[in-house]
Protein backbone atom coordinates (compact mmCIF):
# COMPACT_ATOMS: atom_id res chain seq x y z
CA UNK A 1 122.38 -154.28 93.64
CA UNK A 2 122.54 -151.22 91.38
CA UNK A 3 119.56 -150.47 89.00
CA UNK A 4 120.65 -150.94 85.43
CA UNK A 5 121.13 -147.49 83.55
CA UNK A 6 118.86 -148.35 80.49
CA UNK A 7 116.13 -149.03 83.05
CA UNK A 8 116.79 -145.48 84.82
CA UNK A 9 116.87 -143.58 81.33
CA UNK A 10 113.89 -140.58 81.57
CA UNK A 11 112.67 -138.58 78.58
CA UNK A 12 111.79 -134.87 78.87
CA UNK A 13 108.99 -133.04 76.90
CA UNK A 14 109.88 -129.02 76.25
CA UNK A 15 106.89 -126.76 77.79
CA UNK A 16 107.72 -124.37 75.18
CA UNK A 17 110.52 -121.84 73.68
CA UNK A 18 112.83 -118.99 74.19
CA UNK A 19 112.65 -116.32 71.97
CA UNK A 20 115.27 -113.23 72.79
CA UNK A 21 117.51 -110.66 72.19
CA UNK A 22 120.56 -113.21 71.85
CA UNK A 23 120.70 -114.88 68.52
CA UNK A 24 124.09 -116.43 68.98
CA UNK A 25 125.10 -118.14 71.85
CA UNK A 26 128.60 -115.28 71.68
CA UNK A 27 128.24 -112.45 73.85
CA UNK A 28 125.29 -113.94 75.75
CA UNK A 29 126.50 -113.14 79.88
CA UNK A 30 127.53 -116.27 81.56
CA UNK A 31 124.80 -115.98 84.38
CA UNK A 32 121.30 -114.54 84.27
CA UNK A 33 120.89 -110.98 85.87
CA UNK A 34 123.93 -109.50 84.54
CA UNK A 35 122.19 -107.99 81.33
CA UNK A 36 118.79 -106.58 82.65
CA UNK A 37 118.18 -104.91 79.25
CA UNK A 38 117.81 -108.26 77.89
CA UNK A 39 114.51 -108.88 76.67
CA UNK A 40 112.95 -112.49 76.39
CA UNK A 41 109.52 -114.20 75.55
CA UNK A 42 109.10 -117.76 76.51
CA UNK A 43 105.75 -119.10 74.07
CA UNK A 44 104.29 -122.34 75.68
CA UNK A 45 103.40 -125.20 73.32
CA UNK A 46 100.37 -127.01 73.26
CA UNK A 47 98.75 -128.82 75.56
CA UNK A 48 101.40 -126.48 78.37
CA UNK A 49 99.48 -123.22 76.92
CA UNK A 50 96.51 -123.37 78.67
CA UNK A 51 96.07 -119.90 80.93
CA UNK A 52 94.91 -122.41 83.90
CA UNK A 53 98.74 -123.52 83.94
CA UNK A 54 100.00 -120.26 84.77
CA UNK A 55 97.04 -119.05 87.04
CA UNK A 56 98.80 -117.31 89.68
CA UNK A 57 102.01 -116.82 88.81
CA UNK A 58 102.08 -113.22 88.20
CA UNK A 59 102.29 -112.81 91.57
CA UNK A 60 105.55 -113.74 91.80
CA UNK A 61 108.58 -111.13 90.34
CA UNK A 62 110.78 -114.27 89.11
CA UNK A 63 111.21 -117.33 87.98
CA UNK A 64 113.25 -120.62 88.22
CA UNK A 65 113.47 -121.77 84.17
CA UNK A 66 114.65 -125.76 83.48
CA UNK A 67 116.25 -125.80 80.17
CA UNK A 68 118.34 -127.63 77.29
CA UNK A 69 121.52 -126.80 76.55
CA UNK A 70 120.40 -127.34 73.22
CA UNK A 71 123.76 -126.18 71.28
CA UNK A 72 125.80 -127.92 72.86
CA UNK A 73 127.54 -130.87 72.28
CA UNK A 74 125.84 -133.91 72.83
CA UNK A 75 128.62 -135.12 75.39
CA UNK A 76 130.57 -134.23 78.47
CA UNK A 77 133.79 -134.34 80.15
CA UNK A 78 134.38 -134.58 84.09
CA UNK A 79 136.62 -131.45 83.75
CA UNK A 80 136.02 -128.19 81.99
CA UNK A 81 137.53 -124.80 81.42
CA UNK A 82 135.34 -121.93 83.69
CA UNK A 83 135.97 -118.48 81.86
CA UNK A 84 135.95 -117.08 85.27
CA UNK A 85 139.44 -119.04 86.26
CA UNK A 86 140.62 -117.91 83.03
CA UNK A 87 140.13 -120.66 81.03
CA UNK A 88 143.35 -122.43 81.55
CA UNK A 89 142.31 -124.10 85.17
CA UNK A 90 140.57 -127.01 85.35
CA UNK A 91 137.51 -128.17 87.88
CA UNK A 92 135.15 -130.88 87.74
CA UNK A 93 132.04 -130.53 85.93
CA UNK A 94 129.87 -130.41 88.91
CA UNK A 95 132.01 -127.93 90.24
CA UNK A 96 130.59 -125.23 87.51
CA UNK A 97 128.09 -123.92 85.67
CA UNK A 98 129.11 -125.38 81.99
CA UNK A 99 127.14 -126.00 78.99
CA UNK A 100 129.16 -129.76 78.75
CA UNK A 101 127.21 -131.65 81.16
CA UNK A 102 125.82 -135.30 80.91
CA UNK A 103 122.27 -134.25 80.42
CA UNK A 104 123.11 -130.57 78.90
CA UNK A 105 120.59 -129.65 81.59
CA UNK A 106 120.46 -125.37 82.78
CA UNK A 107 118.59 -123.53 85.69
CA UNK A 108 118.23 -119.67 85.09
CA UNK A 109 116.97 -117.25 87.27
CA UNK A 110 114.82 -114.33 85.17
CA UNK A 111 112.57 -111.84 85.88
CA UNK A 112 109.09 -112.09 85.07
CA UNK A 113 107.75 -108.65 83.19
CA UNK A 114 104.09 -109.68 82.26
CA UNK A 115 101.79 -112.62 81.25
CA UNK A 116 100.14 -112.66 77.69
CA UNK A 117 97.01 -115.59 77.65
CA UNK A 118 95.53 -113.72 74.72
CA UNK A 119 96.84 -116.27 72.18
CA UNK A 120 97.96 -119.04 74.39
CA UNK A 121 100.45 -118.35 76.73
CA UNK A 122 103.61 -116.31 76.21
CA UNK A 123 105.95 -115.09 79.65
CA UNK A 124 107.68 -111.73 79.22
CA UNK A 125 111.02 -112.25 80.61
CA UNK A 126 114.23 -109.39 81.38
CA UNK A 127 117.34 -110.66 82.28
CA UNK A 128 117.33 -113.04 80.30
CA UNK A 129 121.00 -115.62 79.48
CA UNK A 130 119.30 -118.12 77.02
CA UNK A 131 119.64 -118.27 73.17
CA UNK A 132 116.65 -117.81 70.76
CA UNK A 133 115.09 -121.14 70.47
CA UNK A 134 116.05 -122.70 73.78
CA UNK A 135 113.60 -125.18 74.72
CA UNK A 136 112.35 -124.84 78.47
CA UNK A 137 111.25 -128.06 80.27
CA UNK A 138 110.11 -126.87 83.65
CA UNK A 139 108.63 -123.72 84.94
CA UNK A 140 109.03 -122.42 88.93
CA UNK A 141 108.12 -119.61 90.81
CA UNK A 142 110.94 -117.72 92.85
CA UNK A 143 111.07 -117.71 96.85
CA UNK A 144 113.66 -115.48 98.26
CA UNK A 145 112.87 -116.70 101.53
CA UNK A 146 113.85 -120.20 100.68
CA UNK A 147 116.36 -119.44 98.12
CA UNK A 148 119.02 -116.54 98.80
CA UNK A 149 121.65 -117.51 101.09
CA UNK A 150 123.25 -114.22 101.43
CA UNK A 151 125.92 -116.03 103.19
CA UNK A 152 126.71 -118.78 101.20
CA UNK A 153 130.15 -120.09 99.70
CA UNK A 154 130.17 -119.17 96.10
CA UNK A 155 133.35 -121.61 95.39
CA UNK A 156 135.80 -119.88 92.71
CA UNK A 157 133.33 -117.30 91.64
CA UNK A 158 132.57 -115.31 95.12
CA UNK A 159 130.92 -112.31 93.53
CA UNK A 160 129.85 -110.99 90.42
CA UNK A 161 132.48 -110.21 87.74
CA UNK A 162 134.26 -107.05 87.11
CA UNK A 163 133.01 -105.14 84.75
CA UNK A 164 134.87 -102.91 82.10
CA UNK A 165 134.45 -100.03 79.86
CA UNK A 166 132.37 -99.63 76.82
CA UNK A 167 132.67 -96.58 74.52
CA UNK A 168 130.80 -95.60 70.95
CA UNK A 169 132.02 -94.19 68.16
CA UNK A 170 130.42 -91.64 67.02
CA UNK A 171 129.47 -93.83 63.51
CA UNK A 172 127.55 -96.42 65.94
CA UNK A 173 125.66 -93.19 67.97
CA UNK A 174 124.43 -92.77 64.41
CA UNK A 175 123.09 -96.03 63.93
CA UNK A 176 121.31 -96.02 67.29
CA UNK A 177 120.03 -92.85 67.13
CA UNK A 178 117.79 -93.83 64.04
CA UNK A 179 116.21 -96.69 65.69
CA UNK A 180 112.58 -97.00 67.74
CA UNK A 181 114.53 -99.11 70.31
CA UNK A 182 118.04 -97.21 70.01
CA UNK A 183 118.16 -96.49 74.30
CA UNK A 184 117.41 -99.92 75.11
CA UNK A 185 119.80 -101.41 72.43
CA UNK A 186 122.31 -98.94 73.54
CA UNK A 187 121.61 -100.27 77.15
CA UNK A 188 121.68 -104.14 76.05
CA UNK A 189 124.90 -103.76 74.43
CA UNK A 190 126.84 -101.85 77.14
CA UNK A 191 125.60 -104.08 79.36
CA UNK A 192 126.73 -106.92 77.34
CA UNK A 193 130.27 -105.75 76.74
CA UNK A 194 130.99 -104.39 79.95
CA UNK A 195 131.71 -108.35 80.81
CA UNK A 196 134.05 -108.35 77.92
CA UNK A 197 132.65 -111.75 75.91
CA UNK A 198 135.25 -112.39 73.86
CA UNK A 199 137.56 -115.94 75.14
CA UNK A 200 139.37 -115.72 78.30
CA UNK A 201 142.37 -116.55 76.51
CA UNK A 202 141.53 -113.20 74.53
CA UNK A 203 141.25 -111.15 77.06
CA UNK A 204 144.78 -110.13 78.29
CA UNK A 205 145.95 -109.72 74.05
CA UNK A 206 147.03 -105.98 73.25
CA UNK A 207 145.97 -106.05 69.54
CA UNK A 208 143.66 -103.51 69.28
CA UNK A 209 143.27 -103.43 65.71
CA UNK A 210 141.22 -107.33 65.80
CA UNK A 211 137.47 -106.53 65.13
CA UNK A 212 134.82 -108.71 67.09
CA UNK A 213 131.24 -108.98 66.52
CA UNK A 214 128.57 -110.62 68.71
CA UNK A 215 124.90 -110.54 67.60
CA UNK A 216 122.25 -108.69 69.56
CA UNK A 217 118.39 -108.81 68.52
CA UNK A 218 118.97 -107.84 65.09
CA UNK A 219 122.28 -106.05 64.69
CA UNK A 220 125.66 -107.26 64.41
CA UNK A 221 127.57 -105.18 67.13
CA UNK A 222 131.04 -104.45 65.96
CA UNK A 223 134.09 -103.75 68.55
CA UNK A 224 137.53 -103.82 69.18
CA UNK A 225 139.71 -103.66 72.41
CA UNK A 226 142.09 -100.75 73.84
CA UNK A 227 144.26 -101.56 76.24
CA UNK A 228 146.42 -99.00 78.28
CA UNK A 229 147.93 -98.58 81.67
CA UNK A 230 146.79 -102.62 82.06
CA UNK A 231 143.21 -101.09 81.78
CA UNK A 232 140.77 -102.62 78.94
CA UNK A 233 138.23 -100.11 77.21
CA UNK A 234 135.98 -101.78 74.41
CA UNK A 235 134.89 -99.56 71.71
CA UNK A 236 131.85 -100.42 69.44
CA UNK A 237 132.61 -99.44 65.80
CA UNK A 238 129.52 -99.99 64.25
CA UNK A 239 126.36 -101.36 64.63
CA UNK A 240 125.09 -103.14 61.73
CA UNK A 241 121.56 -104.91 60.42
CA UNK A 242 121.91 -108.04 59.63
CA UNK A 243 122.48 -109.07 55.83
CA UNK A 244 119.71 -111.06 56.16
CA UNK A 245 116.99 -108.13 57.11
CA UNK A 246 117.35 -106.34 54.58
């Protein structure tokens, strides 16, 4: 006889949140790794703050982080779109990494840059994929020598994307250069591009004169597309504080 499934229903408690340099969930890379510029805090909540929870773990260089996809949907379908497959293919849900899943449930893989137990406990995180505010159930230390599988079948997705080219115009070299943090924002957003976020169905369109704008820490990143010889080149127009900074 099958268990019921009110009577296998299980409730999950955050450990704390995500705080980084991805306000929107546009632009953020679809896997964790791919941006290493990407700067993240994760600030434990009470009663998960206490140093003796963490004792240890800054021995280890990364981390396994449980989270919610918190902005997504609250719902799911057995097939889903993968960007990587060009979003007109279709594979089951289990068959990918989506946001739509039945319990909205992610695993990221970050690097662990430092340990703050001044004022609680706050992780210093690179590398980072998650949104600002992304609540973090579970917390686990990294073991290579259990966990890479060099030789593993990685399905659709056998290696890491291609990546394209980013240029600056001159007006957003300005804008950088008159920042505290303009190398590593200059880093973050190459980075960033150079996986060209905008929708798959985007991707292969020749306008060039269509302006995105994806969100990092707290700029709004302008660009647009060139295409030639089959070749894609995004340019960043202009780098601009948000309204609401000023």
């Amino acid at each position: 006889m099958e268990p019921s499934p009110d009577s296998e229903r299980f409730s999950l408690t955050p450990i704390g949140h995500v705080i980084s340099d991805y306000p929107d969930k546009f632009g953020i890379p679809r896997q964790p790794g791919l941006a290493p510029a990407a700067n993240a805090r994760l600030v434990l909540t009470k009663p998960y703050n206490d140093p003796l929870a963490v004792r240890g773990l800054e021995a280890f260089s990364h981390l396994w982080l449980t989270f919610i996809f918190h902005q997504s949907p609250d719902r799911w379908s057995p097939l889903v779109r993968p960007p990587r497959l060009g979003g007109n293919r279709k594979v089951g849900v289990f068959a990918s990494r989506s946001t739509h899943r039945p319990n909205r449930l992610g695993l990221s893989l970050v690097s662990l840059a430092g340990i703050d137990t001044q004022h609680g406990v706050t992780l210093q995180l690179q590398g980072c994929d998650l949104v600002s505010g992304t609540p973090v159930v579970d917390i686990k230390p990294y073991l290579p020598w259990a966990e890479s599988r060099p030789d593993a079948q990685a399905g659709f997705a056998p290696q890491a994307p291609a990546l394209i080219n980013v240029i600056f115009h001159p007006t957003a070299l300005d804008a950088l250069a008159k920042r505290d943090d303009g190398a590593t924002l200059y880093a973050l957003i190459e980075q960033v591009l150079s996986q060209d976020p905008r929708p798959a169905y985007k991707q292969k369109e020749t306008e060039t004169d269509r302006l995105y704008g994806v969100r990092l820490r707290d700029v709004d990143v302008k660009f647009h597309a060139h295409q030639k010889d089959e070749a894609t080149t995004l340019e960043v127009m202009a780098i601009d504080i948000y309204p609401s900074q000023h």
